[in-house]
Structures are given as C-alpha cells and as structure tokens.
Protein backbone atom coordinates (compact mmCIF):
# COMPACT_ATOMS: atom_id res chain seq x y z
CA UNK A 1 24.78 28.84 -99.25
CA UNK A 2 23.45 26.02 -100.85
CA UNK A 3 25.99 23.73 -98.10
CA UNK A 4 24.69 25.72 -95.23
CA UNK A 5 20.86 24.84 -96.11
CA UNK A 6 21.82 20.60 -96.91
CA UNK A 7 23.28 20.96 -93.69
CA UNK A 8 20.34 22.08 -91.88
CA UNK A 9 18.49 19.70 -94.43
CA UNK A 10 20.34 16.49 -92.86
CA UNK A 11 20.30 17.78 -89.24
CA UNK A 12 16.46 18.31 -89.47
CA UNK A 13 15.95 14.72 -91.04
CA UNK A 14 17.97 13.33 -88.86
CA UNK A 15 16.26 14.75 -85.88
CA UNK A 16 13.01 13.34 -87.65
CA UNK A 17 14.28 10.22 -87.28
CA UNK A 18 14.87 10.33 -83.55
CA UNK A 19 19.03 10.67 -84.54
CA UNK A 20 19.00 13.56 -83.02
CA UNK A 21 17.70 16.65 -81.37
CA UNK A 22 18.98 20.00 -83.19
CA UNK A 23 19.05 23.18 -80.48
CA UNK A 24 18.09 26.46 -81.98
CA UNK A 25 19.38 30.10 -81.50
CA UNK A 26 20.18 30.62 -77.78
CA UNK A 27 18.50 33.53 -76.31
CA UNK A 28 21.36 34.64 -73.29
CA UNK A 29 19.33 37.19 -71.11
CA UNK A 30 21.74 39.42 -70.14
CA UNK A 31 24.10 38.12 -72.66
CA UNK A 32 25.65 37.62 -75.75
CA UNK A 33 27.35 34.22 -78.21
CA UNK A 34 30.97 35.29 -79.16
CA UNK A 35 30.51 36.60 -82.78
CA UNK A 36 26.95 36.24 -82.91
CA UNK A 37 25.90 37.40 -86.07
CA UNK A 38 28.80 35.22 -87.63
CA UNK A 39 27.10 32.13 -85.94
CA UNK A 40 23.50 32.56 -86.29
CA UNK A 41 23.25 31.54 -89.82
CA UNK A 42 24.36 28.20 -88.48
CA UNK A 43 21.80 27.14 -86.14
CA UNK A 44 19.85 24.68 -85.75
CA UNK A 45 23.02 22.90 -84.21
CA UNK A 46 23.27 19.09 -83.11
CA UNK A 47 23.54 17.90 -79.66
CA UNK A 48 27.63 18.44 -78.26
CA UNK A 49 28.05 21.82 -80.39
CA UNK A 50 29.18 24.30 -78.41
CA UNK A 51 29.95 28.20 -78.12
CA UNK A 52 31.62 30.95 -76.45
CA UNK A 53 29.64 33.47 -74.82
CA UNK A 54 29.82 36.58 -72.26
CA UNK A 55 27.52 38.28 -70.14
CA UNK A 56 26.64 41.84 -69.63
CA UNK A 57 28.00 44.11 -67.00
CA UNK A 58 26.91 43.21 -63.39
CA UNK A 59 25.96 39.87 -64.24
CA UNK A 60 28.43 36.80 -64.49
CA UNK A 61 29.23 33.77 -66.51
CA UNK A 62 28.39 30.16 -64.98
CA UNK A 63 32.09 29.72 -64.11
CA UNK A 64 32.33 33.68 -63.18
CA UNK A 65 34.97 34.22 -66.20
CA UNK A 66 34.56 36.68 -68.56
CA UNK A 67 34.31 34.20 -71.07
CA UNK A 68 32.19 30.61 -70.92
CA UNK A 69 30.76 28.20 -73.21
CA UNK A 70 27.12 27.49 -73.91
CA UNK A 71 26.90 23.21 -74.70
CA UNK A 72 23.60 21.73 -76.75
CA UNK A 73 22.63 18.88 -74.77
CA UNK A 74 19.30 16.83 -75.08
CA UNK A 75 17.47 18.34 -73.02
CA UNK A 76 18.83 21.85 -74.43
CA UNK A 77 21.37 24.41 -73.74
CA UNK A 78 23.26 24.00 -70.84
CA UNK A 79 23.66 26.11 -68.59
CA UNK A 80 20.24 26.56 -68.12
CA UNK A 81 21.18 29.90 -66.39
CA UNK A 82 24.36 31.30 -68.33
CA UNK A 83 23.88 34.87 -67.20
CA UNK A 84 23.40 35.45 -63.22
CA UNK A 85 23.25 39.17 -61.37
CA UNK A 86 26.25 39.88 -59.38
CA UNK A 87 25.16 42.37 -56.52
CA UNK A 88 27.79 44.31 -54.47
CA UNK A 89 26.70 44.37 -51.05
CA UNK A 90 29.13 47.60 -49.67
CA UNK A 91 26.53 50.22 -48.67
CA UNK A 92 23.30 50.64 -46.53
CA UNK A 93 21.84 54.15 -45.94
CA UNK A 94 21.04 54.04 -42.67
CA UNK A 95 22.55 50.81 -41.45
CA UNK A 96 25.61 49.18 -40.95
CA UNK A 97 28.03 48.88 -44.07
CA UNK A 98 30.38 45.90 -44.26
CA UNK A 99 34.08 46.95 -43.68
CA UNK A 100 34.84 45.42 -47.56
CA UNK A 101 32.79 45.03 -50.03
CA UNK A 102 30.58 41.86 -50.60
CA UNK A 103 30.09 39.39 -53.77
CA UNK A 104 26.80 38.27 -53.78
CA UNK A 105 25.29 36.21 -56.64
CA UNK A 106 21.51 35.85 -57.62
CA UNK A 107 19.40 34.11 -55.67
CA UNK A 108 21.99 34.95 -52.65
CA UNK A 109 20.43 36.53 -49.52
CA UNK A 110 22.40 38.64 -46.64
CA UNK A 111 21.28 40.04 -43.13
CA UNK A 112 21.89 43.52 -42.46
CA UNK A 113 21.66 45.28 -39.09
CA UNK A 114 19.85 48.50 -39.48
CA UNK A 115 20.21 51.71 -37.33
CA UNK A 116 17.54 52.17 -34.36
CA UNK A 117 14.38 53.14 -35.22
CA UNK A 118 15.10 51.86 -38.88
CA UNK A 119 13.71 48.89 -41.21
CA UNK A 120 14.28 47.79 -44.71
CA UNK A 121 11.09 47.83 -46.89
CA UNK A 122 8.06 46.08 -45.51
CA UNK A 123 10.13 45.49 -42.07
CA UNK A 124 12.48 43.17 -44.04
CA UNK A 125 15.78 42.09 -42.14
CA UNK A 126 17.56 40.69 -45.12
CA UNK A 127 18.20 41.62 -48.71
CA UNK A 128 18.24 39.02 -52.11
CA UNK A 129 20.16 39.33 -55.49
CA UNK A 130 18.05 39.35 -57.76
CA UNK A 131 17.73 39.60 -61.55
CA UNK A 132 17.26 42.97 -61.18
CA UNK A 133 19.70 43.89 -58.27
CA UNK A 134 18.53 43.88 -54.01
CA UNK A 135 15.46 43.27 -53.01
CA UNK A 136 14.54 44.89 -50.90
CA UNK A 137 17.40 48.02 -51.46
CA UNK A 138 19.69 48.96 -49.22
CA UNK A 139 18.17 51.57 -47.56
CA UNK A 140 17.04 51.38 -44.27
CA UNK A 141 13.79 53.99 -43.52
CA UNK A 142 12.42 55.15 -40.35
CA UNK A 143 9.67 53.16 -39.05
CA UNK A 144 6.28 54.53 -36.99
CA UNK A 145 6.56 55.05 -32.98
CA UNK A 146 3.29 52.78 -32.88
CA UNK A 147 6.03 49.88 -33.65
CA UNK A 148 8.01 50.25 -30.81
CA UNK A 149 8.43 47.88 -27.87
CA UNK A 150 8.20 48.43 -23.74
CA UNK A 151 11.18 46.36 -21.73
CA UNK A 152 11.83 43.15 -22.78
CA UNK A 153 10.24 39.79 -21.25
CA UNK A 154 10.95 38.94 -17.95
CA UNK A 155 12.45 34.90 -17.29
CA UNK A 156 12.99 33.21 -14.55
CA UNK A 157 16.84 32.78 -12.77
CA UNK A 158 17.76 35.37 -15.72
CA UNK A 159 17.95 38.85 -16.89
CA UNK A 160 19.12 40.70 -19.62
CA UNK A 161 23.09 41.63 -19.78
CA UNK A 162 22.00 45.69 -20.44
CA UNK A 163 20.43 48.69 -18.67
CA UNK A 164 16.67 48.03 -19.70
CA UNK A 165 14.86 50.90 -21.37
CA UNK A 166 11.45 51.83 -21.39
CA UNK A 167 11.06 51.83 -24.89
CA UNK A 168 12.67 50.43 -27.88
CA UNK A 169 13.01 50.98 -31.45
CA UNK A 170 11.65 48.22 -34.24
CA UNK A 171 15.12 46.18 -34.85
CA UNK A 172 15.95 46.63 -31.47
CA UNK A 173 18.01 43.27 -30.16
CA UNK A 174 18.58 42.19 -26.42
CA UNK A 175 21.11 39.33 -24.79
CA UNK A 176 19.44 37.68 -22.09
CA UNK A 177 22.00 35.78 -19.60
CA UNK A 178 21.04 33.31 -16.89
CA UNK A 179 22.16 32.96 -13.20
CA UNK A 180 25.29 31.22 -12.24
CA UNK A 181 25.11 27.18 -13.12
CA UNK A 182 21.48 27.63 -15.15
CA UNK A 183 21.39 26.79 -18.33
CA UNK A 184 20.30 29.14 -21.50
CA UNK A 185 18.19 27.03 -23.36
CA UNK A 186 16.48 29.12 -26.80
CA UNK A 187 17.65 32.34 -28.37
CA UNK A 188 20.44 34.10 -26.80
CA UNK A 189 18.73 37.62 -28.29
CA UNK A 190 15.27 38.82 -28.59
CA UNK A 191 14.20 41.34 -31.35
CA UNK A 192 11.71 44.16 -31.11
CA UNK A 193 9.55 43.61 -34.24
CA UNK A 194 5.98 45.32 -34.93
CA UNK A 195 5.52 46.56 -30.94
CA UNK A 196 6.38 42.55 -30.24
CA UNK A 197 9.50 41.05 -28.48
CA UNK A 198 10.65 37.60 -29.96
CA UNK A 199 10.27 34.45 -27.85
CA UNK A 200 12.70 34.82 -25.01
CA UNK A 201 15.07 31.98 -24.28
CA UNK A 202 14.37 29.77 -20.59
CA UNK A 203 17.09 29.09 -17.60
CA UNK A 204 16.68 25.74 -16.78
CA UNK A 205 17.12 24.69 -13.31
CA UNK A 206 20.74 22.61 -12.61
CA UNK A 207 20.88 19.43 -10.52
CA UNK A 208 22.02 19.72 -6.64
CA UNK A 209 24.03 16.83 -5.60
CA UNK A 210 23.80 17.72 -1.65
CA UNK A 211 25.75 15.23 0.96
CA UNK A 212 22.59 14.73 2.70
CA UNK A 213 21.00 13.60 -0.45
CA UNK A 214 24.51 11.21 -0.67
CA UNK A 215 24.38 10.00 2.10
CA UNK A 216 20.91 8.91 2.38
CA UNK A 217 21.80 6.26 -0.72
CA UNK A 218 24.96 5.48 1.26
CA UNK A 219 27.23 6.92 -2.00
CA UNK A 220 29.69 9.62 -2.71
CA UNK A 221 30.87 11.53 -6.04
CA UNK A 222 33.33 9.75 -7.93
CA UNK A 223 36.82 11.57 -7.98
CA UNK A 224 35.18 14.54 -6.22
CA UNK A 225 34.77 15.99 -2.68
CA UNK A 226 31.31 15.13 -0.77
CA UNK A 227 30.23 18.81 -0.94
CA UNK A 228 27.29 20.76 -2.90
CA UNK A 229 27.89 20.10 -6.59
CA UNK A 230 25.51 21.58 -9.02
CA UNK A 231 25.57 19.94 -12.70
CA UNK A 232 24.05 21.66 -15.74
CA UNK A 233 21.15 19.69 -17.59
CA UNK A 234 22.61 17.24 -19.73
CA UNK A 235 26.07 16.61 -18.13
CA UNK A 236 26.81 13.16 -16.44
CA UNK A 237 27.78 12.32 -12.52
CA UNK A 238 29.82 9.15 -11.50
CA UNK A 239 29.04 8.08 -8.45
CA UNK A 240 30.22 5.50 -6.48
CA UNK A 241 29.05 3.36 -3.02
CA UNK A 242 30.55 4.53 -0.06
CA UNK A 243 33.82 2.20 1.80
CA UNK A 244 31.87 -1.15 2.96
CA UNK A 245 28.25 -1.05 0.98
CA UNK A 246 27.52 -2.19 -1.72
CA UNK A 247 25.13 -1.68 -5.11
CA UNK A 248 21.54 -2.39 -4.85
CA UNK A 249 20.52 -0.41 -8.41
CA UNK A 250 21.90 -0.96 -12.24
CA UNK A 251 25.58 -0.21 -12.71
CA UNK A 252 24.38 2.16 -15.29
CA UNK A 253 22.31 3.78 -12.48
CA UNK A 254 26.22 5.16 -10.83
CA UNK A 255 26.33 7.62 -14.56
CA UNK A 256 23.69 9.76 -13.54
CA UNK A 257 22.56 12.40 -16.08
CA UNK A 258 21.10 15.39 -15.04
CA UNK A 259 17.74 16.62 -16.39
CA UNK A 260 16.39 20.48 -16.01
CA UNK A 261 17.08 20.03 -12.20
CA UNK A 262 16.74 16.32 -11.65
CA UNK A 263 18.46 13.38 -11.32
CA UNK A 264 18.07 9.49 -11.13
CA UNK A 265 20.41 9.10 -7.63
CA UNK A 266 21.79 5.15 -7.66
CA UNK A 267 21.54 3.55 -3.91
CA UNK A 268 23.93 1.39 -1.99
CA UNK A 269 23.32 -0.68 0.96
C-alpha cells in the first residue's frame, strides 16, 4: 500500500511540474476495463499506459474485436469513443426487408423503401444508429389520405415509363423517360411527399444537323453521310468543308458542340 500511494505521490508531482499529465479512471459507456476492480486502485496512470477493455452486447470495440485497448494520451484516453452501437438492419414492418441482414454502426444512416401508403415516423425516409438503436424504428405506419398526390407533373418531349394513376400514396416514386434523342437532364424519379410531387427532371432539346443547314456553310459531317443527324447536348460534331472550298471560321469552329438544341455551325467558302 504504502508503494501504491508514492507512486501516485511521484506521478502527481510530476504532473505538477508539467512532466506529465496523469489520466484518471476511464468511464467506458457501454463498457467495461479487463479486470477492473484489479486496476482501479492504480489510477491516476501516466501518459502511454494502456488497458484492455470490452464493450457490452450490441455495441462494438473501436477495432470491432471483442477485445481492444484503451491508450492515455495527452489529450486523454484514446479512443475517444471506445464503445459504438451496432444496429442490425434485417426487418421493417411494413416495408421492404433486406434479403441479408445489415451491419450498421452508430452514426450510420440507411434508406428504406416503405410499402404504399406507408412512412417512417415524422415522414422520415431513412433510419440512423444511434446510441440507443434506429431512429426513427423500423416500422413503417400508415399515413393520412390528405397526403396523397394527383398524377405526376407533366414535361415537355417526355412522359412517365408507367400507367399514370389518379392518385398516389405518400412514398409513392415515378420514372420519367424522354423522347427518342432528348436528353434527361435532373432526377430520373419523382416522389409523392406531403400531397407534393418532387421536382421533375427536363428533356432538353438535341441539335439537328439538316443538309440544308450543311450546305448553306458549304460543309459536310466528317466520316458521316450528309443526312439528318441529331446530337444530344454536350456531344461533339466534326465537320469538314465540302471538295473545292475552303475555311473562312476558326479550325476549332469544325468541333462543334451541341448545346440544349444548338449549335455553333463553322462556314466554308
């Protein structure tokens, strides 16, 4: 005994001194030091002292062992988190299950997909490990009629790829395609969410390389037939002058790119 209180003597004065910084008696939520009792008579410890410890059931070690070690640093005990809630995402009343059970690890979040006419908690659409287990749970509970939605937004060169309804559920979700050589710009899917659709995605126009239009600027299509051509925004046409002109714009003018249904034609004379 009287060993054990010089030693806590000198690690005190020593800390005094600046030396060092003793840690005290770690406090493991959710967990316990390997033979605790044994080892609290010897704290304060210096900095680089280190124990075992485990963590209770549904809640994992920083390395996810049964077993880690607990380190006095500086600035304290390290990790600052040694005990973190494993949830078991493998059931959702009401909803869509996974096929095999999921790991998820505090702090984690996952979407779930609910049945029609169904909602987490407070019209959540994802659930969180917490220190306490899901939050919201995984329950999915019917929702009010006033919530519902009428047919989906209408766009412009697109529709939607199913039979539309004349009402929908809350959680409701829609695929919207666009018209041959348009391009889908935004969401693919819309949502039904508090008697509200999500924004809708937009078709944006594509660029029509006629022959007329060609031959006006006395060019043709590089590597390609002098016929209609439609490009999606974004994508890049070589041109080229047609047999005995020659370039009266930029030679970077001949890479055309094609934006939301225009396009920069080069000329020849």
């Amino acid at each position: 005994m009287l060993f054990l209180v010089q030693v806590i003597l000198t690690l005190w004065v020593s800390w005094a001194r600046g030396q060092v910084k003793p840690c005290d008696f770690p406090e493991i939520k959710h967990g316990r030091l390997y033979r605790e009792e044994a080892h609290r008579l010897s704290f304060p410890v210096s900095v680089g002292q280190w124990f075992y410890y485990s963590c209770d059931e549904n809640y994992v070690t920083a390395s996810e062992g049964a077993w880690d070690y607990i380190t006095c640093k500086k600035d304290g005990w390290t990790p600052k988190l040694p005990c973190r809630r494993k949830c078991i995402f493998n059931y959702l009343e009401n909803g869509h299950r996974p096929q095999y059970p999921q790991k998820y690890l505090q702090g984690a979040s996952v979407n779930v997909n609910c049945h029609p006419g169904h909602m987490l908690q407070n019209q959540r659409t994802s659930m969180t490990c917490t220190e306490n287990g899901w939050h919201p749970p995984p329950r999915c509970i019917r929702v009010e009629s006033a919530d519902k939605c009428g047919p989906p937004p209408a766009i412009s060169n697109g529709d939607i790829t199913s039979l539309p309804l004349e009402v929908y559920p809350p959680g409701s979700r829609v695929e919207y395609q666009c018209q041959a050589y348009f391009e889908l710009q935004g969401p693919k899917y819309v949502t039904c969410s508090y008697a509200k659709w999500s924004e809708p995605p937009r078709c944006i126009d594509p660029c029509v390389i006629s022959e007329k239009i060609m031959n006006e600027k006395n060019i043709q299509l590089k590597g390609k037939d002098d016929k209609p051509y439609y490009v999606k925004t974004g994508d890049i046409v070589e041109f080229m002058c047609k047999s005995g002109h020659k370039a009266v714009t930029s030679e970077e003018s001949f890479q055309a790119v094609c934006r939301e249904g225009t396009v920069e034609f080069p000329r020849c004379e």
